[in-house]
PDB file of N, CA and C in Angstrom:
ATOM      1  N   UNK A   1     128.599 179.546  25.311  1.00  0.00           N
ATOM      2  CA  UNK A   1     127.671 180.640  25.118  1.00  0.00           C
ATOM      3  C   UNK A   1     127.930 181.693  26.188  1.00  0.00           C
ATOM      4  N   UNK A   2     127.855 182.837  25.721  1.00  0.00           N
ATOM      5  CA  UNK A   2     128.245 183.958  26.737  1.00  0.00           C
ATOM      6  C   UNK A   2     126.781 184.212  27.202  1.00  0.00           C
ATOM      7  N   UNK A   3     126.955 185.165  28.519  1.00  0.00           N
ATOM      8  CA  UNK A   3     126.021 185.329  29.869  1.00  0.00           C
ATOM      9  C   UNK A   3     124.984 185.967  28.713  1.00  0.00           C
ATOM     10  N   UNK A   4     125.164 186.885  27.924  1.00  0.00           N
ATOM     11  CA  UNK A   4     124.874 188.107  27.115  1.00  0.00           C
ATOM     12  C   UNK A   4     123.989 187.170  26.063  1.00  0.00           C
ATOM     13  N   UNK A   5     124.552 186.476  25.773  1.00  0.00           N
ATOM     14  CA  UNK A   5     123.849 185.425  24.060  1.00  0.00           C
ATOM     15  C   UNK A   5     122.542 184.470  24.934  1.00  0.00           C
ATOM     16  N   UNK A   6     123.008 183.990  26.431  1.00  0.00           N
ATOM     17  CA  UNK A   6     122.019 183.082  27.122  1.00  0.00           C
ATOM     18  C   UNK A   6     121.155 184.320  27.327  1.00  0.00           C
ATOM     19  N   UNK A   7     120.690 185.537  27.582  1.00  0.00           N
ATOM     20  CA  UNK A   7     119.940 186.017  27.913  1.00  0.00           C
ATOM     21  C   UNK A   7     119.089 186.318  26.657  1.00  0.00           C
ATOM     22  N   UNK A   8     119.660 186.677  25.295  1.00  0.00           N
ATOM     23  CA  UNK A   8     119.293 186.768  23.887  1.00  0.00           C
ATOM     24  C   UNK A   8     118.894 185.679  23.566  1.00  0.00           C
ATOM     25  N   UNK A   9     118.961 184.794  24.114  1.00  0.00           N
ATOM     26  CA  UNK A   9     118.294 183.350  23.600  1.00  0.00           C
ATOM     27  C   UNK A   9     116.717 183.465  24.227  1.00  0.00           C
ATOM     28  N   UNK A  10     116.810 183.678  25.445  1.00  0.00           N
ATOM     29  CA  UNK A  10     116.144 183.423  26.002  1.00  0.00           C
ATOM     30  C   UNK A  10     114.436 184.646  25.654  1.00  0.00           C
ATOM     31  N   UNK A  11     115.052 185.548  25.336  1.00  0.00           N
ATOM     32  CA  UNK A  11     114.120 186.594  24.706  1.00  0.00           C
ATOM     33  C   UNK A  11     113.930 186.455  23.489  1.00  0.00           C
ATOM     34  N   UNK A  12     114.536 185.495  22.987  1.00  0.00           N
ATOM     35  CA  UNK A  12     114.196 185.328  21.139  1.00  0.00           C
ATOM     36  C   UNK A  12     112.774 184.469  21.206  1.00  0.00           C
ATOM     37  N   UNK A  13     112.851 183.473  22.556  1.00  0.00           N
ATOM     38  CA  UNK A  13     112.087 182.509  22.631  1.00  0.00           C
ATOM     39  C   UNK A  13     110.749 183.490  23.415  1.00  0.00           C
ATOM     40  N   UNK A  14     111.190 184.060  24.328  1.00  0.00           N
ATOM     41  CA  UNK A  14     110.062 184.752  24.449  1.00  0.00           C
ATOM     42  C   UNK A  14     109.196 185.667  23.714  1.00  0.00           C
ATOM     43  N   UNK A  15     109.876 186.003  22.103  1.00  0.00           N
ATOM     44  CA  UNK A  15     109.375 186.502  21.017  1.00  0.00           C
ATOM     45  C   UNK A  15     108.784 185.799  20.652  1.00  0.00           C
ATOM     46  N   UNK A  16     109.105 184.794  20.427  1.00  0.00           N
ATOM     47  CA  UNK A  16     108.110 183.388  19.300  1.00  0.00           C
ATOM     48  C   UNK A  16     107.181 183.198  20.220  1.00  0.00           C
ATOM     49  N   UNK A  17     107.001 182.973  21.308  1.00  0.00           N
ATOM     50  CA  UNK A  17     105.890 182.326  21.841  1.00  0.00           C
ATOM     51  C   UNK A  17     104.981 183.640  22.370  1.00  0.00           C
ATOM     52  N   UNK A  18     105.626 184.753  22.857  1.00  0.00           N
ATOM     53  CA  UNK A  18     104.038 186.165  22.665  1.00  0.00           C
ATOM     54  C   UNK A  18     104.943 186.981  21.835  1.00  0.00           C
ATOM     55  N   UNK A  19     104.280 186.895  20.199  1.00  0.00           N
ATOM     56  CA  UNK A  19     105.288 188.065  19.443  1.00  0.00           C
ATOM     57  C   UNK A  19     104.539 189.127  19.715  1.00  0.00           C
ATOM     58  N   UNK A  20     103.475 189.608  20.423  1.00  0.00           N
ATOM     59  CA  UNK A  20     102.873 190.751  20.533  1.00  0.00           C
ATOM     60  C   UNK A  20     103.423 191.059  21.892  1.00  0.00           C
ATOM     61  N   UNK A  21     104.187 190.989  22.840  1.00  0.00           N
ATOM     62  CA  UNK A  21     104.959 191.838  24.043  1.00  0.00           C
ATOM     63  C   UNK A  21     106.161 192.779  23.167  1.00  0.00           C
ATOM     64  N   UNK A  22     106.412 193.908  23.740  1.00  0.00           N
ATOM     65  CA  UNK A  22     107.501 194.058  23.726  1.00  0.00           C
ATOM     66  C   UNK A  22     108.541 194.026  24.246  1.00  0.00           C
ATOM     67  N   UNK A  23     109.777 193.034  24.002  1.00  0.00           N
ATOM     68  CA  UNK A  23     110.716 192.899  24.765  1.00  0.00           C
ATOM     69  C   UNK A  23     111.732 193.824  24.258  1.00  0.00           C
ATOM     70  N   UNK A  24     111.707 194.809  23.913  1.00  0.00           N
ATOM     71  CA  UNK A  24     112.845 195.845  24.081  1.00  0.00           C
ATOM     72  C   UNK A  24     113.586 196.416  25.599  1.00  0.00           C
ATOM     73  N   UNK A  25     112.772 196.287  26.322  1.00  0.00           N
ATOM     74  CA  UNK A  25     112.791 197.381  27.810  1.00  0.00           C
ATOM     75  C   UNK A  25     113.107 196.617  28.746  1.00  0.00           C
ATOM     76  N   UNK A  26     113.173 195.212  28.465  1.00  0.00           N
ATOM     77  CA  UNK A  26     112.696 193.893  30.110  1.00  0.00           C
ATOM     78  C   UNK A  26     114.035 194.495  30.582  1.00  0.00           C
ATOM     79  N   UNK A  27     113.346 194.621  31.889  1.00  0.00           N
ATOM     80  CA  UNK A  27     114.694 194.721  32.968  1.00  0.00           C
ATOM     81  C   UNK A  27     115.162 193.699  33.951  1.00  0.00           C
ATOM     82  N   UNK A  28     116.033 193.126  33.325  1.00  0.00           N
ATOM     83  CA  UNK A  28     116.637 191.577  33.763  1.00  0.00           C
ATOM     84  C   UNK A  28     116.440 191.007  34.995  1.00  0.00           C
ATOM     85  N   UNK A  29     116.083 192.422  36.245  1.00  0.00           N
ATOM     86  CA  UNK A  29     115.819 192.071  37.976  1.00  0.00           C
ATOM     87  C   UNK A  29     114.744 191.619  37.939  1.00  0.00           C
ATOM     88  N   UNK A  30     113.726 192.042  36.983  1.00  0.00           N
ATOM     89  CA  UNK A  30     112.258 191.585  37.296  1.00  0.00           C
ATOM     90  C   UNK A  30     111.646 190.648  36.985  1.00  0.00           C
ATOM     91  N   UNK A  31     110.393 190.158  37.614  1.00  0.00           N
ATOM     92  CA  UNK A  31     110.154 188.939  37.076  1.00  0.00           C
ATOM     93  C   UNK A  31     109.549 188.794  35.538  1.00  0.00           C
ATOM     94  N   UNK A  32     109.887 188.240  34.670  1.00  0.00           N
ATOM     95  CA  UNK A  32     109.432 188.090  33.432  1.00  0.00           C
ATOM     96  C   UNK A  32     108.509 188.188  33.191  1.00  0.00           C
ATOM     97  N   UNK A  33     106.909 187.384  33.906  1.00  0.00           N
ATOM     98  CA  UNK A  33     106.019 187.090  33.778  1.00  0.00           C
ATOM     99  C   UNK A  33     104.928 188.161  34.018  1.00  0.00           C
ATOM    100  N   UNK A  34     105.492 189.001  35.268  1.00  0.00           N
ATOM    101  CA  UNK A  34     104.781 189.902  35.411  1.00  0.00           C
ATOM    102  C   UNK A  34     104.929 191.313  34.252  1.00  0.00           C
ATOM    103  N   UNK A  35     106.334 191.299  33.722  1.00  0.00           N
ATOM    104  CA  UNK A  35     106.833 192.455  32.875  1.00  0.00           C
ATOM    105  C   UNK A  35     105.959 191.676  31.620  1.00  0.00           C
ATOM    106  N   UNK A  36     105.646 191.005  31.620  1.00  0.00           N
ATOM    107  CA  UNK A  36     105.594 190.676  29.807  1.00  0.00           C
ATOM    108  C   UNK A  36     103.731 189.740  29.594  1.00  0.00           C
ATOM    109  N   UNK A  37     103.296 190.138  31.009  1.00  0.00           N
ATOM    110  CA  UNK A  37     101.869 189.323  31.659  1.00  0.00           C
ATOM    111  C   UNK A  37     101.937 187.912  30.569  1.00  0.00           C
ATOM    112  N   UNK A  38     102.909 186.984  31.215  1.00  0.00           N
ATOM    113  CA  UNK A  38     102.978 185.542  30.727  1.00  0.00           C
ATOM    114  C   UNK A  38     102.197 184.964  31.667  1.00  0.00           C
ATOM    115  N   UNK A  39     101.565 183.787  30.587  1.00  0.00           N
ATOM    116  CA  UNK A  39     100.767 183.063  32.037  1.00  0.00           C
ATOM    117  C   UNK A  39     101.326 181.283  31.806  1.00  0.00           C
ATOM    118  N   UNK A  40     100.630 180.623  32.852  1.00  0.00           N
ATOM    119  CA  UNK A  40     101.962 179.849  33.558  1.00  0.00           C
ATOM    120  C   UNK A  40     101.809 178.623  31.937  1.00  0.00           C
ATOM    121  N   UNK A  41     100.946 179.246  30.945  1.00  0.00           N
ATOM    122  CA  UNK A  41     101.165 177.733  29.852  1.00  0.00           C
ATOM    123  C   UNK A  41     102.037 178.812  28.353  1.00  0.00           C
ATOM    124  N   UNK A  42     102.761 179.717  28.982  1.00  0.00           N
ATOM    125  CA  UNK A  42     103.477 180.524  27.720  1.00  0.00           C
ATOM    126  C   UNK A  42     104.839 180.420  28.973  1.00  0.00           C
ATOM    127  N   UNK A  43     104.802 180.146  29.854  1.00  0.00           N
ATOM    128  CA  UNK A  43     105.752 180.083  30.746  1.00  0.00           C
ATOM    129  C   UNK A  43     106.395 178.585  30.315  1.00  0.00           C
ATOM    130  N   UNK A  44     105.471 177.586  30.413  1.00  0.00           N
ATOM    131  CA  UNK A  44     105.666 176.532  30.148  1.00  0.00           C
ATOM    132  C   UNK A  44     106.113 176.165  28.823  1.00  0.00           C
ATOM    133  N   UNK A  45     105.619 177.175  27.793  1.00  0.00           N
ATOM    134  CA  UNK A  45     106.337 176.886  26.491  1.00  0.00           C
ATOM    135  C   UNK A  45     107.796 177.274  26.005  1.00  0.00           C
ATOM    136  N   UNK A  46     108.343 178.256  27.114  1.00  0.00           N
ATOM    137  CA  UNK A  46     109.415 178.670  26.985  1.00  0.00           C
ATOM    138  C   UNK A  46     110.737 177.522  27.574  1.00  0.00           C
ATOM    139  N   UNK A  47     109.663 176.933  28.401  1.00  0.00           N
ATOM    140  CA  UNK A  47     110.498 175.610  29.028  1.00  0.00           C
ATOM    141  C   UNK A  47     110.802 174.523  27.942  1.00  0.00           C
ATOM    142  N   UNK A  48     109.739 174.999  27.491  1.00  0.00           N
ATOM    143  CA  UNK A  48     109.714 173.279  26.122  1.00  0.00           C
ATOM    144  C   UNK A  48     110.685 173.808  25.197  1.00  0.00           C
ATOM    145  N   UNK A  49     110.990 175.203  24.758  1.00  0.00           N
ATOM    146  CA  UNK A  49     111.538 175.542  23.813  1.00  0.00           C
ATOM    147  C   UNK A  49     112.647 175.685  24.272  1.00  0.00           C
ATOM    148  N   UNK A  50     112.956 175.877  25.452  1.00  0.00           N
ATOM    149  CA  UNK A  50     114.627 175.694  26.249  1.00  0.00           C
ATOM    150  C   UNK A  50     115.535 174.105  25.858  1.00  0.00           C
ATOM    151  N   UNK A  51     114.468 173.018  25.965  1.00  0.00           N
ATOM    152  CA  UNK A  51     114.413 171.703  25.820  1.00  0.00           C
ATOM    153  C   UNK A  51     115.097 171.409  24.485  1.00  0.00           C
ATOM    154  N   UNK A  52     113.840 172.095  23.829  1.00  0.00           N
ATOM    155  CA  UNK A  52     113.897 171.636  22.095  1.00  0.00           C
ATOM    156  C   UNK A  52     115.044 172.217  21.348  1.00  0.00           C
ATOM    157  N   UNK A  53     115.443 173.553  21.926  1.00  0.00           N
ATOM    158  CA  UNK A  53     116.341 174.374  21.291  1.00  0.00           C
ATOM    159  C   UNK A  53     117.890 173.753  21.387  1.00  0.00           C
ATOM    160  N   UNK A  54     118.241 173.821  22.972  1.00  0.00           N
ATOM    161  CA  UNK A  54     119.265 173.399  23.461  1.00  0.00           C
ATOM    162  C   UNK A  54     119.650 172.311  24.119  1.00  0.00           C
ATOM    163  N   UNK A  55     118.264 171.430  24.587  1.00  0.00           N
ATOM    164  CA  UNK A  55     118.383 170.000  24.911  1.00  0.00           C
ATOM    165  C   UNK A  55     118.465 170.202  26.546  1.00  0.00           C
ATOM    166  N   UNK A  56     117.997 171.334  27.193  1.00  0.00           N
ATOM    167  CA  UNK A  56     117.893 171.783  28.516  1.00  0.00           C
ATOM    168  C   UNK A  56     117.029 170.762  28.950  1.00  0.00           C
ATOM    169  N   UNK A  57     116.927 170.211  30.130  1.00  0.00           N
ATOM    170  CA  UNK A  57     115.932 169.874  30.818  1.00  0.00           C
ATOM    171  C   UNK A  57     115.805 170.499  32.165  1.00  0.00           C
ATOM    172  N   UNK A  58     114.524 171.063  32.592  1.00  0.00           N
ATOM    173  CA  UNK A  58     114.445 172.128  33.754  1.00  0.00           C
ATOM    174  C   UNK A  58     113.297 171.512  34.618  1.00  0.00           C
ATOM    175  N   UNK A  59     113.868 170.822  35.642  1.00  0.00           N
ATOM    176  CA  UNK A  59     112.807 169.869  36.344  1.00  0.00           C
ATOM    177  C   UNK A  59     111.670 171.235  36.857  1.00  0.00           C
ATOM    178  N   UNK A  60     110.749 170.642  37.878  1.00  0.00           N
ATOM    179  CA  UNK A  60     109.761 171.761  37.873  1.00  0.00           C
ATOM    180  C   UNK A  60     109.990 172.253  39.284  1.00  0.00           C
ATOM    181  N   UNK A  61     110.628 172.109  39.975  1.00  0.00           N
ATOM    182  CA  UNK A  61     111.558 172.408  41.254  1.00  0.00           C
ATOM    183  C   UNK A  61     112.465 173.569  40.969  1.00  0.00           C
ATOM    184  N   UNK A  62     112.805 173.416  39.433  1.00  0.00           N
ATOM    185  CA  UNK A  62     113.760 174.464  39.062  1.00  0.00           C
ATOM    186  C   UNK A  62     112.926 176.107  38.518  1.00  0.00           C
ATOM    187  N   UNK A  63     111.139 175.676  38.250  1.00  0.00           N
ATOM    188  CA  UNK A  63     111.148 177.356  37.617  1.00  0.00           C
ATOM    189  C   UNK A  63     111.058 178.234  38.042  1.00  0.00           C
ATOM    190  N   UNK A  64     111.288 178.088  39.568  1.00  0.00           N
ATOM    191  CA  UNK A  64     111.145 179.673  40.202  1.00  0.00           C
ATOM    192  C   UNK A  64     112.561 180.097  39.765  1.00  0.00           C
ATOM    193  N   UNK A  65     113.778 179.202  39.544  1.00  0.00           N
ATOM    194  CA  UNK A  65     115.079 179.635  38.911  1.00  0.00           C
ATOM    195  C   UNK A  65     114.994 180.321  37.705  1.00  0.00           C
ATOM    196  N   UNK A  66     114.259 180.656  36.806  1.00  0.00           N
ATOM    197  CA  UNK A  66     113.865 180.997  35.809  1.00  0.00           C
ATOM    198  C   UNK A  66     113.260 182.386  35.461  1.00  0.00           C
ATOM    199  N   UNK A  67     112.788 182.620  36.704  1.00  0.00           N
ATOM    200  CA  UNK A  67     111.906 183.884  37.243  1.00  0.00           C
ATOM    201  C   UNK A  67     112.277 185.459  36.025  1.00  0.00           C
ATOM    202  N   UNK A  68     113.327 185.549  36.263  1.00  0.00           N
ATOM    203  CA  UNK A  68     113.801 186.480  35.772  1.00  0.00           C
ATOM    204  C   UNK A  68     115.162 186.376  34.672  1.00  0.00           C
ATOM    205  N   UNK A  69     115.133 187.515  33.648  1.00  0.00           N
ATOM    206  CA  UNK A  69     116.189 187.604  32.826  1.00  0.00           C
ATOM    207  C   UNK A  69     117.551 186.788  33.544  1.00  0.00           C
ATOM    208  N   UNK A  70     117.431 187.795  34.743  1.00  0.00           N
ATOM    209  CA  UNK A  70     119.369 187.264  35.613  1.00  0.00           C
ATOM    210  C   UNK A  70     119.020 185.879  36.052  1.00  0.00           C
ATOM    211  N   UNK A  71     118.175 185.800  36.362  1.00  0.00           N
ATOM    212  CA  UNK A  71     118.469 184.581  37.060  1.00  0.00           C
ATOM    213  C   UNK A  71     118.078 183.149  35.973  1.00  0.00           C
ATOM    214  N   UNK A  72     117.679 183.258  34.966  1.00  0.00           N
ATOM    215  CA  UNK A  72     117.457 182.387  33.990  1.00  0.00           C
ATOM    216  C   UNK A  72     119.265 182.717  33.059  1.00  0.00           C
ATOM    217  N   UNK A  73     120.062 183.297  33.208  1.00  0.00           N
ATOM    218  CA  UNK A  73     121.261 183.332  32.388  1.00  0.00           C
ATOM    219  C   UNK A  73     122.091 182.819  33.519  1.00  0.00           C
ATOM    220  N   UNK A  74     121.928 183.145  35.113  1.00  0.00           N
ATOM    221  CA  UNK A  74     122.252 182.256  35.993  1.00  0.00           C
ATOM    222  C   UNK A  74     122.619 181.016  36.126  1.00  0.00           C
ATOM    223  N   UNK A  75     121.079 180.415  35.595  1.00  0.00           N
ATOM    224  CA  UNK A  75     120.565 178.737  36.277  1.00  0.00           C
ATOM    225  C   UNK A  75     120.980 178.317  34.404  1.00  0.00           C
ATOM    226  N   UNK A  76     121.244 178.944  33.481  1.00  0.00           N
ATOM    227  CA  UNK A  76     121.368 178.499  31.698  1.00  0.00           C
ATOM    228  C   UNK A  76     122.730 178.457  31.432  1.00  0.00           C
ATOM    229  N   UNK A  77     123.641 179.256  32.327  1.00  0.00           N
ATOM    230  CA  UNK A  77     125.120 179.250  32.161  1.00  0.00           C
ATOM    231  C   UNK A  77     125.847 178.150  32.243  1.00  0.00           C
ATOM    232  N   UNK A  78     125.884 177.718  33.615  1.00  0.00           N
ATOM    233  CA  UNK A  78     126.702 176.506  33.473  1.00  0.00           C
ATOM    234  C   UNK A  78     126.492 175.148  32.753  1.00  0.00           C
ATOM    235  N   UNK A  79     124.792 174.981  32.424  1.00  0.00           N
ATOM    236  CA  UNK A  79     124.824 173.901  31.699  1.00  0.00           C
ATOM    237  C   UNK A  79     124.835 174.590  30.399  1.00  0.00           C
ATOM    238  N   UNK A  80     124.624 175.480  29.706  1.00  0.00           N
ATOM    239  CA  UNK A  80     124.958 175.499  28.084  1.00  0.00           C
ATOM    240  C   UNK A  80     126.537 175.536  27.639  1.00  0.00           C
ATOM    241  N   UNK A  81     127.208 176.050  28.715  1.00  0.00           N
ATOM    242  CA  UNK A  81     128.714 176.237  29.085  1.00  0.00           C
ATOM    243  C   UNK A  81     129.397 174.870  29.123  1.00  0.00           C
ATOM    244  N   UNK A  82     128.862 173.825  29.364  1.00  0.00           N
ATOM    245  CA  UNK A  82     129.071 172.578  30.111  1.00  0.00           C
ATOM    246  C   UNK A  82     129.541 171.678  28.671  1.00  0.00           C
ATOM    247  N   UNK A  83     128.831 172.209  27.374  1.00  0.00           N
ATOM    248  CA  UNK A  83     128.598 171.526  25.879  1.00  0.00           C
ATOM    249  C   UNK A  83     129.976 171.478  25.268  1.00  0.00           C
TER     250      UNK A  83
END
């Protein structure tokens, strides 16, 4: 999976779980949660759907890795890469 498709994944999922944000604009430096006012159990569903989708497991040590667009295609690269 390219850097580009892990980040499109990752906003598809953040569509399904608040389809009322708009994610046209997210700017990949920032933190997600605050750009898109996620709170920490739509945060948490994006984790489950990381899981369910791709078979990710993201201990809970890991979600400040997650924080943002870059850094969630970051910490998603080498293990979807890994398949």
């Amino acid at each position: 999976m390219t850097r580009e498709a892990i980040v499109q994944a990752v906003i598809e999922i953040i569509k399904e779980i608040v389809p009322d944000e708009d994610c046209s604009a997210l700017d990949p430096r920032r933190n997600l949660r605050e750009q898109l006012q996620l709170d920490s159990m739509d945060f948490l569903d994006v984790v489950m759907e990381l899981r369910k989708q791709y078979g990710i497991e993201v201990p809970e040590a890991d979600y400040p890795k997650l924080a943002t667009l870059a850094s969630c295609a970051d910490y998603l690269e080498p293990k979807l890469c890994a398949r």
